[in-house]
N, C-alpha and C. Protein backbone atom coordinates (compact mmCIF):
# COMPACT_ATOMS: atom_id res chain seq x y z
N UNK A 1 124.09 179.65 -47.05
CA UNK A 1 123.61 178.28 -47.20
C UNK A 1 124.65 177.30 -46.68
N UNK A 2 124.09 175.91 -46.12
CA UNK A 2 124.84 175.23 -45.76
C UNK A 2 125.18 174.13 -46.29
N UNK A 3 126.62 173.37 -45.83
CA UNK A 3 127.11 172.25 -47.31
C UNK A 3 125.45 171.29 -46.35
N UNK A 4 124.93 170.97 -47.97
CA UNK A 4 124.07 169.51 -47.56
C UNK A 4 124.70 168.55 -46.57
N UNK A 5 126.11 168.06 -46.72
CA UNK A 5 126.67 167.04 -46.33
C UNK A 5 126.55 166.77 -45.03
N UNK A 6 126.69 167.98 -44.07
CA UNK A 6 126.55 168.41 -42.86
C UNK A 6 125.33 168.31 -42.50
N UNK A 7 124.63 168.61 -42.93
CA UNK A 7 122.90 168.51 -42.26
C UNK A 7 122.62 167.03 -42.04
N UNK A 8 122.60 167.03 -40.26
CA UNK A 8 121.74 166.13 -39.65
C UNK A 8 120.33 165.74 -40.39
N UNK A 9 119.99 163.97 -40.64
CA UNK A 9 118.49 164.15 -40.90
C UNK A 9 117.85 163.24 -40.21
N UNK A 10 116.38 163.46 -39.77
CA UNK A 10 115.34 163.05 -39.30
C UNK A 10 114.91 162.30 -39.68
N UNK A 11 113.79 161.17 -38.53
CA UNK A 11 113.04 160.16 -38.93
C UNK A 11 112.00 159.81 -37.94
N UNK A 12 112.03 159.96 -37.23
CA UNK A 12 111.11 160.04 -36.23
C UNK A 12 111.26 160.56 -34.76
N UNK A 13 110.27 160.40 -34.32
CA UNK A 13 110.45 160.84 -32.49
C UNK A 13 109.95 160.23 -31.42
N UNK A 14 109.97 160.05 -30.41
CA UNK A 14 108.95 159.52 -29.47
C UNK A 14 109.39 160.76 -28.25
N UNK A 15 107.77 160.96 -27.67
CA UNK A 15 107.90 161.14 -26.50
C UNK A 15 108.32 160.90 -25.23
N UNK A 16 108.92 161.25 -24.22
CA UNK A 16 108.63 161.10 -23.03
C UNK A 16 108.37 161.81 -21.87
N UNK A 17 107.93 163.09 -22.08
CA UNK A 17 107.11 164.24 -21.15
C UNK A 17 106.27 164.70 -21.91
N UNK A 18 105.28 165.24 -21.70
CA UNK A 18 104.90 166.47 -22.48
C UNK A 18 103.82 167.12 -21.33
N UNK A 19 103.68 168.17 -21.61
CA UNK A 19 102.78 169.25 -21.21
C UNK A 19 102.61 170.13 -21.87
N UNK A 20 101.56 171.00 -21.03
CA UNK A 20 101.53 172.10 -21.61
C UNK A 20 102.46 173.39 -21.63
N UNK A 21 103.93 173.20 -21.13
CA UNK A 21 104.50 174.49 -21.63
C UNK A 21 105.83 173.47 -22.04
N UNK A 22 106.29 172.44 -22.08
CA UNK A 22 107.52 171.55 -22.36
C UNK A 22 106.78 170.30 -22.89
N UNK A 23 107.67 169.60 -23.56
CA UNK A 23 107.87 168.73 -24.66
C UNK A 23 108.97 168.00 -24.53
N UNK A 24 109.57 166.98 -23.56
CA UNK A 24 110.50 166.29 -23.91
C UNK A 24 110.81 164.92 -24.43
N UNK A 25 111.54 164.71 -24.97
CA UNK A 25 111.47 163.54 -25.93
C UNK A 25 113.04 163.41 -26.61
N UNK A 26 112.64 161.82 -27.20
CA UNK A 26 113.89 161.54 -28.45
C UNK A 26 113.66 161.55 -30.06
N UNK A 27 114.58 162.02 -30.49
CA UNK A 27 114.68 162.01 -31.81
C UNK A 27 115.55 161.27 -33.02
N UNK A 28 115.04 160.55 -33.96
CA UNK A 28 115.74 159.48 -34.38
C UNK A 28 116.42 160.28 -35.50
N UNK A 29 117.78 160.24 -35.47
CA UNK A 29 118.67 161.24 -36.39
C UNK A 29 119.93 160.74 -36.85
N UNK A 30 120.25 161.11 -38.22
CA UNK A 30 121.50 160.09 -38.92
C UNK A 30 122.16 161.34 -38.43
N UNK A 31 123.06 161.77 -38.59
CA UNK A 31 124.68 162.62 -38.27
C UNK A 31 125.46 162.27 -39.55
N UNK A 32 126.19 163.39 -40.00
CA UNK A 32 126.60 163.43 -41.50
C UNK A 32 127.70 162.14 -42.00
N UNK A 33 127.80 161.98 -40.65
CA UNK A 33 128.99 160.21 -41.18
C UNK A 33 127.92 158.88 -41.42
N UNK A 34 126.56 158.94 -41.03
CA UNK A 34 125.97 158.10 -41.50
C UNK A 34 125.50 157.14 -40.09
N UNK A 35 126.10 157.78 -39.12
CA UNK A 35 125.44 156.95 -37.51
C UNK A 35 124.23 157.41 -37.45
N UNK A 36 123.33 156.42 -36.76
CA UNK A 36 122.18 157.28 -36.37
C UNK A 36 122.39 157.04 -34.90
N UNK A 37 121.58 157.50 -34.14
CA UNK A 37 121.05 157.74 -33.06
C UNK A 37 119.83 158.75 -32.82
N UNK A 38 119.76 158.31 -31.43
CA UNK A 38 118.24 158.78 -30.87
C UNK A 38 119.50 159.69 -30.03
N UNK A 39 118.53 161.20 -30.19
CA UNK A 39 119.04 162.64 -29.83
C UNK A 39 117.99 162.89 -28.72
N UNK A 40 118.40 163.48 -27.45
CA UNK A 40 117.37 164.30 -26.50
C UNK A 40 117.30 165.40 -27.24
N UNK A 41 115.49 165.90 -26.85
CA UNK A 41 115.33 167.26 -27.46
C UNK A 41 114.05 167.83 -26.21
N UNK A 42 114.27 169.17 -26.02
CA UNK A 42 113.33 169.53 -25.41
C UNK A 42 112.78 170.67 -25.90
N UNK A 43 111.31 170.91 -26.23
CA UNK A 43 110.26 171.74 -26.75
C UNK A 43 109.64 172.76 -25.95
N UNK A 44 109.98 174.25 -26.20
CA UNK A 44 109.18 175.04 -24.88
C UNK A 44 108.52 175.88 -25.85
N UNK A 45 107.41 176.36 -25.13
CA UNK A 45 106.64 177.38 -26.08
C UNK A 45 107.60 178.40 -26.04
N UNK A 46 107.01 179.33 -26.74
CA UNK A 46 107.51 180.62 -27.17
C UNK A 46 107.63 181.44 -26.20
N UNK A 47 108.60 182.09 -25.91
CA UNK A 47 108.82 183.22 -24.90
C UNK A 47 108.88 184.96 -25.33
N UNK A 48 108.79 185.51 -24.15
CA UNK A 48 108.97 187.36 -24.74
C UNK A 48 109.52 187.48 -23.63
N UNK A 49 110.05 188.76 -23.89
CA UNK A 49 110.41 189.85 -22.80
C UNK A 49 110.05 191.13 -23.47
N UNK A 50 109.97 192.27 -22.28
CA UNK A 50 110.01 193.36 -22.40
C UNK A 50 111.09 194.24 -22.04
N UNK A 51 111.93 195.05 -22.32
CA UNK A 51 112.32 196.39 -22.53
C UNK A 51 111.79 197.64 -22.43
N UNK A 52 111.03 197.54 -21.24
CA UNK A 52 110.47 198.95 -20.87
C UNK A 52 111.66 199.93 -21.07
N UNK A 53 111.38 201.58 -21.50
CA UNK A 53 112.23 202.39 -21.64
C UNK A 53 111.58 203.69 -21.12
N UNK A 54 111.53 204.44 -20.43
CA UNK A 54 111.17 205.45 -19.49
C UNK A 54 111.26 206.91 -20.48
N UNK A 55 112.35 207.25 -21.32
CA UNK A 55 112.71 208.59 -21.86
C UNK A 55 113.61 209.07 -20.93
N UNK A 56 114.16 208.29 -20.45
CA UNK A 56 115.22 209.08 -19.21
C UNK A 56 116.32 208.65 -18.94
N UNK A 57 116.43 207.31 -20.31
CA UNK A 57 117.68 206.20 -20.37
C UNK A 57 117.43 205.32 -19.13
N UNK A 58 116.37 204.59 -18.62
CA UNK A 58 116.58 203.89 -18.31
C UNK A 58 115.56 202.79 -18.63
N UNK A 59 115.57 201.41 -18.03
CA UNK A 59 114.97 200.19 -17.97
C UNK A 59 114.35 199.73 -16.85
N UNK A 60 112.43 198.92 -17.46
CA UNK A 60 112.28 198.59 -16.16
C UNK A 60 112.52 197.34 -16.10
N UNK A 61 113.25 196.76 -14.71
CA UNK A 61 113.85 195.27 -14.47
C UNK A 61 112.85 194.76 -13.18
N UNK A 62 113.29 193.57 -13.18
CA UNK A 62 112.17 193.24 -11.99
C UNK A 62 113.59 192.44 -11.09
N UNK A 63 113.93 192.32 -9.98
CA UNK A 63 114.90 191.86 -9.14
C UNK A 63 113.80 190.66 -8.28
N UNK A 64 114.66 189.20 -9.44
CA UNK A 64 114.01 188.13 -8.95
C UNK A 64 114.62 186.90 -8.14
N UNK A 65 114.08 185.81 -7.85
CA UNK A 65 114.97 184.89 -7.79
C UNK A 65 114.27 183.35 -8.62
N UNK A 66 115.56 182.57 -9.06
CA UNK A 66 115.07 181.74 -9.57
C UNK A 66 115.57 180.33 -8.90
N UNK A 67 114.81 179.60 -8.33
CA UNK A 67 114.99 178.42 -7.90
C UNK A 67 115.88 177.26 -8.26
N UNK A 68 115.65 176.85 -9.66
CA UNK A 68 116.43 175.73 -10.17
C UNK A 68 118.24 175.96 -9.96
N UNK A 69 118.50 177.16 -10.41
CA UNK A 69 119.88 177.41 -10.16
C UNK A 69 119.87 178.09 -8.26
N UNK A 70 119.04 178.67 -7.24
CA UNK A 70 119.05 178.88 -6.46
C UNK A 70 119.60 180.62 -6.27
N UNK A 71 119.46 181.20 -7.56
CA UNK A 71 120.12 182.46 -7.60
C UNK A 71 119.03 183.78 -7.76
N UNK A 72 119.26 184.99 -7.50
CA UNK A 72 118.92 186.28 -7.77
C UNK A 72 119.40 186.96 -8.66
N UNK A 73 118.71 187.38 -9.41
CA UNK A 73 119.17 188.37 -10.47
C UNK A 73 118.19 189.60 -10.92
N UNK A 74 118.41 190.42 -11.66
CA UNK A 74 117.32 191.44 -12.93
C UNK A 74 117.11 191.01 -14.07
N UNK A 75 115.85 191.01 -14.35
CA UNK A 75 115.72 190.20 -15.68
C UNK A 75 114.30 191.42 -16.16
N UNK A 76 114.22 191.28 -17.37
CA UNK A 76 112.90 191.71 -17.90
C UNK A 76 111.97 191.26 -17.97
N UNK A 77 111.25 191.83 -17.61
CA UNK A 77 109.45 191.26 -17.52
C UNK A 77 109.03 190.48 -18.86
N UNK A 78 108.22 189.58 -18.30
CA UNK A 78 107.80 188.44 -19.57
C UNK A 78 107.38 187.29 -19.48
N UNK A 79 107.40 186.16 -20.28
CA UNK A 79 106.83 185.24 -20.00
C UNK A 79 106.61 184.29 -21.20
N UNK A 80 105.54 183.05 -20.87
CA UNK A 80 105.50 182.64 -21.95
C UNK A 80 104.22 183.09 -23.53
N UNK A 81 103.64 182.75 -24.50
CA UNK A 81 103.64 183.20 -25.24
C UNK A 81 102.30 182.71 -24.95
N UNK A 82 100.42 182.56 -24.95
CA UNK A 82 99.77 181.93 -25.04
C UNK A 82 98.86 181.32 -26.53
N UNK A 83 98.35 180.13 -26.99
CA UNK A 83 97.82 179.55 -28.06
C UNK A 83 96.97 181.08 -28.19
N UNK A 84 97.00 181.04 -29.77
CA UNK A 84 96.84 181.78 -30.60
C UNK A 84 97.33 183.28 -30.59
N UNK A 85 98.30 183.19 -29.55
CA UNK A 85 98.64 185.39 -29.19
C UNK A 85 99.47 185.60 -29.81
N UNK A 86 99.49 187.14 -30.60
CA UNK A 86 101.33 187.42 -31.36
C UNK A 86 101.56 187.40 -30.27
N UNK A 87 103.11 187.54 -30.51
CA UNK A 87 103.80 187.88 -29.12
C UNK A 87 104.48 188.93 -28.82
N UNK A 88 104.22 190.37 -29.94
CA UNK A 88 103.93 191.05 -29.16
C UNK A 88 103.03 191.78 -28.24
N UNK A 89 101.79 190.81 -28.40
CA UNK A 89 100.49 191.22 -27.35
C UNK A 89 101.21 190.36 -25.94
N UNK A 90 101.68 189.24 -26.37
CA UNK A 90 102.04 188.49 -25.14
C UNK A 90 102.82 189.51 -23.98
N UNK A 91 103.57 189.99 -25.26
CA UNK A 91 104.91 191.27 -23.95
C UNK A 91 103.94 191.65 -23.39
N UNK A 92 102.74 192.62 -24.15
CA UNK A 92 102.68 193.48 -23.60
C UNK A 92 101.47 193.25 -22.16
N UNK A 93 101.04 191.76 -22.17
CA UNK A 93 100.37 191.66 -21.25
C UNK A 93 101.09 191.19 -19.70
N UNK A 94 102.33 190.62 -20.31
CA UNK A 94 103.57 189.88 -19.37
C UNK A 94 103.76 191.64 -18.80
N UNK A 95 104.22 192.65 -19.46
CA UNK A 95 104.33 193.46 -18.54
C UNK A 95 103.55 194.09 -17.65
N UNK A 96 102.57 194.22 -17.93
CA UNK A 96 101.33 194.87 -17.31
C UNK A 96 100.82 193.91 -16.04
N UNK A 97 101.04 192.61 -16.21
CA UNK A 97 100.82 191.66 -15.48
C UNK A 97 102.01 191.93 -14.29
N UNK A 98 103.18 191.60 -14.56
CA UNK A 98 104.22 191.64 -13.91
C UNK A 98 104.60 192.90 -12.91
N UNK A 99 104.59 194.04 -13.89
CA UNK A 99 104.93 195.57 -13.52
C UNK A 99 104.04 196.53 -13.12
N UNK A 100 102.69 196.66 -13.56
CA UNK A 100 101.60 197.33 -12.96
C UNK A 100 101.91 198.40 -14.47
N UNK A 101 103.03 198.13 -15.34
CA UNK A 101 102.98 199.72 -16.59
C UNK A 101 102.46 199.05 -17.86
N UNK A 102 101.95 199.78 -18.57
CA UNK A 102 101.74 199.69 -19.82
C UNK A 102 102.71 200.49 -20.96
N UNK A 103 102.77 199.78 -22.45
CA UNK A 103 103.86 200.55 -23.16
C UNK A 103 103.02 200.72 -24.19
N UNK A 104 103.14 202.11 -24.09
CA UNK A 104 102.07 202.78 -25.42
C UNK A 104 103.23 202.46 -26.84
N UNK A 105 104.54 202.15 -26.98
CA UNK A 105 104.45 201.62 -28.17
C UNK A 105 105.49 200.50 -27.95
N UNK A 106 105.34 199.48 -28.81
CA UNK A 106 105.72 198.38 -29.20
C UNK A 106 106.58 198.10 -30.14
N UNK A 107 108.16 197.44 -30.09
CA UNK A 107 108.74 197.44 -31.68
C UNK A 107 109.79 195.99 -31.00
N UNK A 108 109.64 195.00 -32.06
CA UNK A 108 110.23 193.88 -31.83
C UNK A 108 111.46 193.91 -32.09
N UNK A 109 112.29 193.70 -30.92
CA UNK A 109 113.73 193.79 -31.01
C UNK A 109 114.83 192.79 -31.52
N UNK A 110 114.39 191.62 -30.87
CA UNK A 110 115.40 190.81 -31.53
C UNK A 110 114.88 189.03 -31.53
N UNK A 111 114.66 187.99 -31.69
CA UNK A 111 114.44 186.94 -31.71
C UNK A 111 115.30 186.03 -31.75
N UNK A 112 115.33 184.96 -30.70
CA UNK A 112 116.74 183.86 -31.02
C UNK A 112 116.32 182.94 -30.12
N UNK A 113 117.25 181.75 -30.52
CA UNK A 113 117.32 180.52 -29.82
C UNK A 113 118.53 180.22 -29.33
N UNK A 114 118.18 179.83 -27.75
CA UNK A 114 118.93 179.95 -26.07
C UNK A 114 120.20 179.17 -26.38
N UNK A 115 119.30 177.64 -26.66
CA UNK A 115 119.88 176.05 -26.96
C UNK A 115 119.77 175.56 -27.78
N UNK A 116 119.62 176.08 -29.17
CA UNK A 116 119.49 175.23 -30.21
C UNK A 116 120.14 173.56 -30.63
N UNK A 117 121.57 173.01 -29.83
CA UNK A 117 121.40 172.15 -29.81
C UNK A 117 120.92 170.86 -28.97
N UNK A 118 120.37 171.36 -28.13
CA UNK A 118 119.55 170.97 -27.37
C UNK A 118 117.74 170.98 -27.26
N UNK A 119 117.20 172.39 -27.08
CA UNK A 119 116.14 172.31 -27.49
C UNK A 119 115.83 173.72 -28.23
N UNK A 120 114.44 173.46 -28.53
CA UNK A 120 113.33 174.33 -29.63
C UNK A 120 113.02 175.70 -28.82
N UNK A 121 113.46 176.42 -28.50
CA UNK A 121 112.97 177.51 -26.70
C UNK A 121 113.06 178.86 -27.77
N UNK A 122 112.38 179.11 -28.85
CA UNK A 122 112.36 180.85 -29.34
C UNK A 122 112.14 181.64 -28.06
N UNK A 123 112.62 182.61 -28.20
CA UNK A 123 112.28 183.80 -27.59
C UNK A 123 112.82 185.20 -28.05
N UNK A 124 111.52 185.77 -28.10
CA UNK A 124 111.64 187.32 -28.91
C UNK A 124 111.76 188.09 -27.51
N UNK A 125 112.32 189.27 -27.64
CA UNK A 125 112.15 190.62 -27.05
C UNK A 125 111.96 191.86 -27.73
N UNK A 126 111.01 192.35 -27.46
CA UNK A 126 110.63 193.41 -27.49
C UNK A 126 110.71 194.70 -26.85
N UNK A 127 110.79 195.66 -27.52
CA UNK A 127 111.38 197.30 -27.14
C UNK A 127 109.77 198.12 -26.99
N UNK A 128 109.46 198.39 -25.40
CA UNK A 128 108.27 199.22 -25.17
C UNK A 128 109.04 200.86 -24.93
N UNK A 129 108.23 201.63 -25.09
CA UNK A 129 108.39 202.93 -25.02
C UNK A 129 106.94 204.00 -24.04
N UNK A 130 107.11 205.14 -24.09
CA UNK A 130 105.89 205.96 -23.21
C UNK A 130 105.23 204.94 -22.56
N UNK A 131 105.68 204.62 -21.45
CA UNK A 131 105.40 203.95 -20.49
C UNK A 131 104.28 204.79 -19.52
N UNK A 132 103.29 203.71 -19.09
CA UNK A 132 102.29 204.48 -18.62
C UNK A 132 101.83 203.48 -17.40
N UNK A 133 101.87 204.03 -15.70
CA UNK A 133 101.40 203.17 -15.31
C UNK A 133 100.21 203.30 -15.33
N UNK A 134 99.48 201.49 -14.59
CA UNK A 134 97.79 201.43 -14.82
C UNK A 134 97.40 200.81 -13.83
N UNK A 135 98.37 200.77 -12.95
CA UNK A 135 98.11 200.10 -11.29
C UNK A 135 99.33 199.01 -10.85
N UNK A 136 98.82 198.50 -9.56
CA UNK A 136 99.63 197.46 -9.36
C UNK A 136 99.74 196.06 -10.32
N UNK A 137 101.11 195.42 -10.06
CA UNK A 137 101.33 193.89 -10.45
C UNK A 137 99.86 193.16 -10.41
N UNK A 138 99.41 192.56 -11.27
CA UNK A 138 98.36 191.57 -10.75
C UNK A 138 98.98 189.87 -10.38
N UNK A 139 100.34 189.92 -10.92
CA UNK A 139 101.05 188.63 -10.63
C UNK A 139 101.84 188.91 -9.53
N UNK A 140 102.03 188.86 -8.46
CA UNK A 140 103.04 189.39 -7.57
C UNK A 140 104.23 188.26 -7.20
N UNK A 141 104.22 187.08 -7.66
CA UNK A 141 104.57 186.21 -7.51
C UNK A 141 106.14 186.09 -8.34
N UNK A 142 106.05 186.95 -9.40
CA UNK A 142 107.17 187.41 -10.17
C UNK A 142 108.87 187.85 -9.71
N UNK A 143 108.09 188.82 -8.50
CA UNK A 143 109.47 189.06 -8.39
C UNK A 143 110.00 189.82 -7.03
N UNK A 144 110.53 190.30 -6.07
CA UNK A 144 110.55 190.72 -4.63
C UNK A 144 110.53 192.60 -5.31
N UNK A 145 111.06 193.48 -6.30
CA UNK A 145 110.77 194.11 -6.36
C UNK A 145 111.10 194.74 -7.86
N UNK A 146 110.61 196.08 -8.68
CA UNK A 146 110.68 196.36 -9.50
C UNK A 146 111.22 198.00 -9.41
N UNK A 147 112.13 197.95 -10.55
CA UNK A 147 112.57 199.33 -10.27
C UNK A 147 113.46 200.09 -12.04
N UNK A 148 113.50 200.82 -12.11
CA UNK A 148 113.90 201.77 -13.15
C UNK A 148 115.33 201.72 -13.36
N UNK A 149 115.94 201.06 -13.78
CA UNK A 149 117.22 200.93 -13.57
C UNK A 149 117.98 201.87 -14.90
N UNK A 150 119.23 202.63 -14.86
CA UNK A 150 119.64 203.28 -15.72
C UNK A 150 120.68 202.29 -16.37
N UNK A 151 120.84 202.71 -18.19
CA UNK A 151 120.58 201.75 -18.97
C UNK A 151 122.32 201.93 -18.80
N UNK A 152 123.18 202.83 -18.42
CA UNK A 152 124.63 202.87 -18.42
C UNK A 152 124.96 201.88 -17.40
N UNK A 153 123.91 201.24 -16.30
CA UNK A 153 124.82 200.71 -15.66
C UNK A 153 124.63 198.96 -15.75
N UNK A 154 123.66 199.07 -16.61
CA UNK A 154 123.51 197.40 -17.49
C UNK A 154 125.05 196.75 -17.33
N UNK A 155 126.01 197.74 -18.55
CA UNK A 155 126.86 196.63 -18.37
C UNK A 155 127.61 195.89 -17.09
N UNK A 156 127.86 197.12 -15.84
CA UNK A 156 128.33 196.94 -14.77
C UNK A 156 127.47 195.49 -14.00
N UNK A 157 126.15 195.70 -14.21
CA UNK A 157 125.20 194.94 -13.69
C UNK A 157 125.53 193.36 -14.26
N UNK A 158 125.75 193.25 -15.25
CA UNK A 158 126.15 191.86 -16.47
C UNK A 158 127.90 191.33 -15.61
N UNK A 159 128.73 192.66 -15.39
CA UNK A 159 129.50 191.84 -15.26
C UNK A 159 129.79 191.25 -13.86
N UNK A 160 129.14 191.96 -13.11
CA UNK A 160 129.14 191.71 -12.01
C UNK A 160 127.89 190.34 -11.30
N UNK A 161 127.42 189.69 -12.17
CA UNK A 161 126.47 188.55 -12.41
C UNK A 161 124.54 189.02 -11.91
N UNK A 162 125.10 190.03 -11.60
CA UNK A 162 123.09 190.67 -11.70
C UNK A 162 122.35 190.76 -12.26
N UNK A 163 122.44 190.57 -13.47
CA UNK A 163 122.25 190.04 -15.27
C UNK A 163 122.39 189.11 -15.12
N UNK A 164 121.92 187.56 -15.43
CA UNK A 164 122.61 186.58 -16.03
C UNK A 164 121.51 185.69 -17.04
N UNK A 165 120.64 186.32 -16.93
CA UNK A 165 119.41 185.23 -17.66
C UNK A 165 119.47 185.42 -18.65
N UNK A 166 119.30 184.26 -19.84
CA UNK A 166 119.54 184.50 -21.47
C UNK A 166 118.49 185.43 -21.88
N UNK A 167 117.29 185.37 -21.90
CA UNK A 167 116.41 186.70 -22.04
C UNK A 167 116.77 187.77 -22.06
N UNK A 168 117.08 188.06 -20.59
CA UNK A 168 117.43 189.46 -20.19
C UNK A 168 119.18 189.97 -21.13
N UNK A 169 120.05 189.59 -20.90
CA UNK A 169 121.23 189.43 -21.54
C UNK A 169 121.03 189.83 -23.09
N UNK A 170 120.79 188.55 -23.92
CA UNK A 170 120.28 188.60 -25.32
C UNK A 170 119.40 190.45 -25.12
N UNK A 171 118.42 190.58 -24.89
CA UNK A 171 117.59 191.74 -25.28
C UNK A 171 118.56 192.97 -25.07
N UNK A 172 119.11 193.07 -23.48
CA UNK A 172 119.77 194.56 -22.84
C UNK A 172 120.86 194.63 -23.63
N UNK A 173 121.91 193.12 -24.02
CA UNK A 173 123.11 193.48 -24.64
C UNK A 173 122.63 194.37 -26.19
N UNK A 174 121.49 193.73 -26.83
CA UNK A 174 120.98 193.73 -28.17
C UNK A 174 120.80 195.59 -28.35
N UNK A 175 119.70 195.62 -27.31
CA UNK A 175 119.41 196.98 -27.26
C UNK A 175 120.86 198.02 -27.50
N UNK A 176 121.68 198.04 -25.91
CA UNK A 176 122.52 198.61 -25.90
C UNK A 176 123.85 199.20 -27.03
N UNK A 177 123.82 197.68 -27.95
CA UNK A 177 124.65 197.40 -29.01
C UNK A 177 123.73 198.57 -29.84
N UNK A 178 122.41 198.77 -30.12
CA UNK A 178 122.27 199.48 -30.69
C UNK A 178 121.82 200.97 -30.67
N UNK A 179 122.98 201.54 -29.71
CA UNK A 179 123.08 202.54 -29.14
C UNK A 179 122.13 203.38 -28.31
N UNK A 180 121.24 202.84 -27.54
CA UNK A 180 120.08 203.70 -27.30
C UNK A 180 120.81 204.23 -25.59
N UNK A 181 121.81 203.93 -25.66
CA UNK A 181 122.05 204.66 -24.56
C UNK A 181 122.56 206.57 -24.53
N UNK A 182 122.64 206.93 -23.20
CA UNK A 182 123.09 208.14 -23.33
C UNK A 182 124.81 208.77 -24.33
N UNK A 183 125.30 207.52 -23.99
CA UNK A 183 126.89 207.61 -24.28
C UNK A 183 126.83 207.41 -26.02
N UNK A 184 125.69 207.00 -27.09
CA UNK A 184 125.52 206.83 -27.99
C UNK A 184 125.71 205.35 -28.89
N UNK A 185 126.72 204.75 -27.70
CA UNK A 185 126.85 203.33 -28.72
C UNK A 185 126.62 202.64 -27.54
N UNK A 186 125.23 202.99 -26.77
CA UNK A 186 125.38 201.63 -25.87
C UNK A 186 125.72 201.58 -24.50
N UNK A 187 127.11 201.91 -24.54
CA UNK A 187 128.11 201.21 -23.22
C UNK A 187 128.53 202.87 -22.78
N UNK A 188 128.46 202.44 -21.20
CA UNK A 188 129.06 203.73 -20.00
C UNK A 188 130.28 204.27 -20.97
N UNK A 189 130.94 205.47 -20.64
CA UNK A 189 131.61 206.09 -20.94
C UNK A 189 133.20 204.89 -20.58
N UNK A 190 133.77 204.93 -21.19
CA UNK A 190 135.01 203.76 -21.23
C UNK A 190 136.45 204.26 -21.60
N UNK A 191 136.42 205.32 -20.76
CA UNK A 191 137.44 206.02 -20.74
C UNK A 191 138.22 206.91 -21.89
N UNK A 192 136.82 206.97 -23.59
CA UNK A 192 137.11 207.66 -24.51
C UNK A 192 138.05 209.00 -24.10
């Protein structure tokens, strides 16, 4: 629990974007010395990823690029969350959409927020398993290509910036931390 004293409080908001997948706006907020001010905040729906897992230690990644920063990377298949869907139906349609596979089972891995002091952006990932394909991408727009990547060389991939998206990062580090690799805790062999 946290000291009361510290907790920021609220009073109102106003808009000035909104749509349908963002929300931006100000927020009228005292700060624990008693200033107020109007705070930027930005609102995104809910996000997933997937963690495809093969039985063979590895992951399926999709090798994309993303515009705003102008960069390429591997990230996990996913997306945003749609009105009224859990989200783990969301994964599992983001992958099937994205990847052409389906994951005969489903187990929610980890949930967190990117920017919390900035904005509202949840995003869960989820851990698929017996992977089954069921045809091609129907989104092709996703990504230049998709491939099986083995889960020992994640970390190499992270440090070397081929990894860098909070999604992808948050889920592969999450996973790995909890040993599902070949080496047992995760991480390539490290010179034990």
């Amino acid at each position: 629990m946290g000291d009361e004293t510290s907790r920021w409080r609220t009073f109102g908001e106003r808009t000035i974007y909104d749509s349908p997948w963002v929300w931006l706006g100000q927020v009228d907020v005292e700060l624990p010395g008693g200033e107020r001010i109007w705070h930027h905040v930005v609102r995104l729906n809910q996000a997933v990823g997937m963690a495809l897992l093969d039985g063979h230690d590895r992951v399926l990644l999709l090798w994309r690029h993303r515009f705003i920063p102008d960069r390429w990377g591997w990230e996990l298949p996913g997306g945003m969350v749609d009105d009224g869907e859990e989200p783990a139906d969301a994964a599992r349609r983001e992958l099937e959409e994205e990847t052409g596979y389906r994951a005969g089972r489903v187990e929610h891995l980890v949930t967190f927020q990117p920017l919390a002091g900035l904005a509202d952006s949840e995003r869960a990932v989820f851990t698929g398993r017996d992977p089954e394909r069921v045809g091609e991408p129907t989104d092709t727009s996703e990504s230049a290509r998709i491939e099986w990547v083995p889960l020992a060389s994640v970390p190499g991939l992270i440090a070397s910036g081929q990894i860098w998206t909070g999604g992808s990062l948050v889920g592969l580090l999450y996973l790995l931390g909890q040993g599902t690799s070949p080496a047992g805790d995760g991480w390539p062999d490290r010179g034990r």
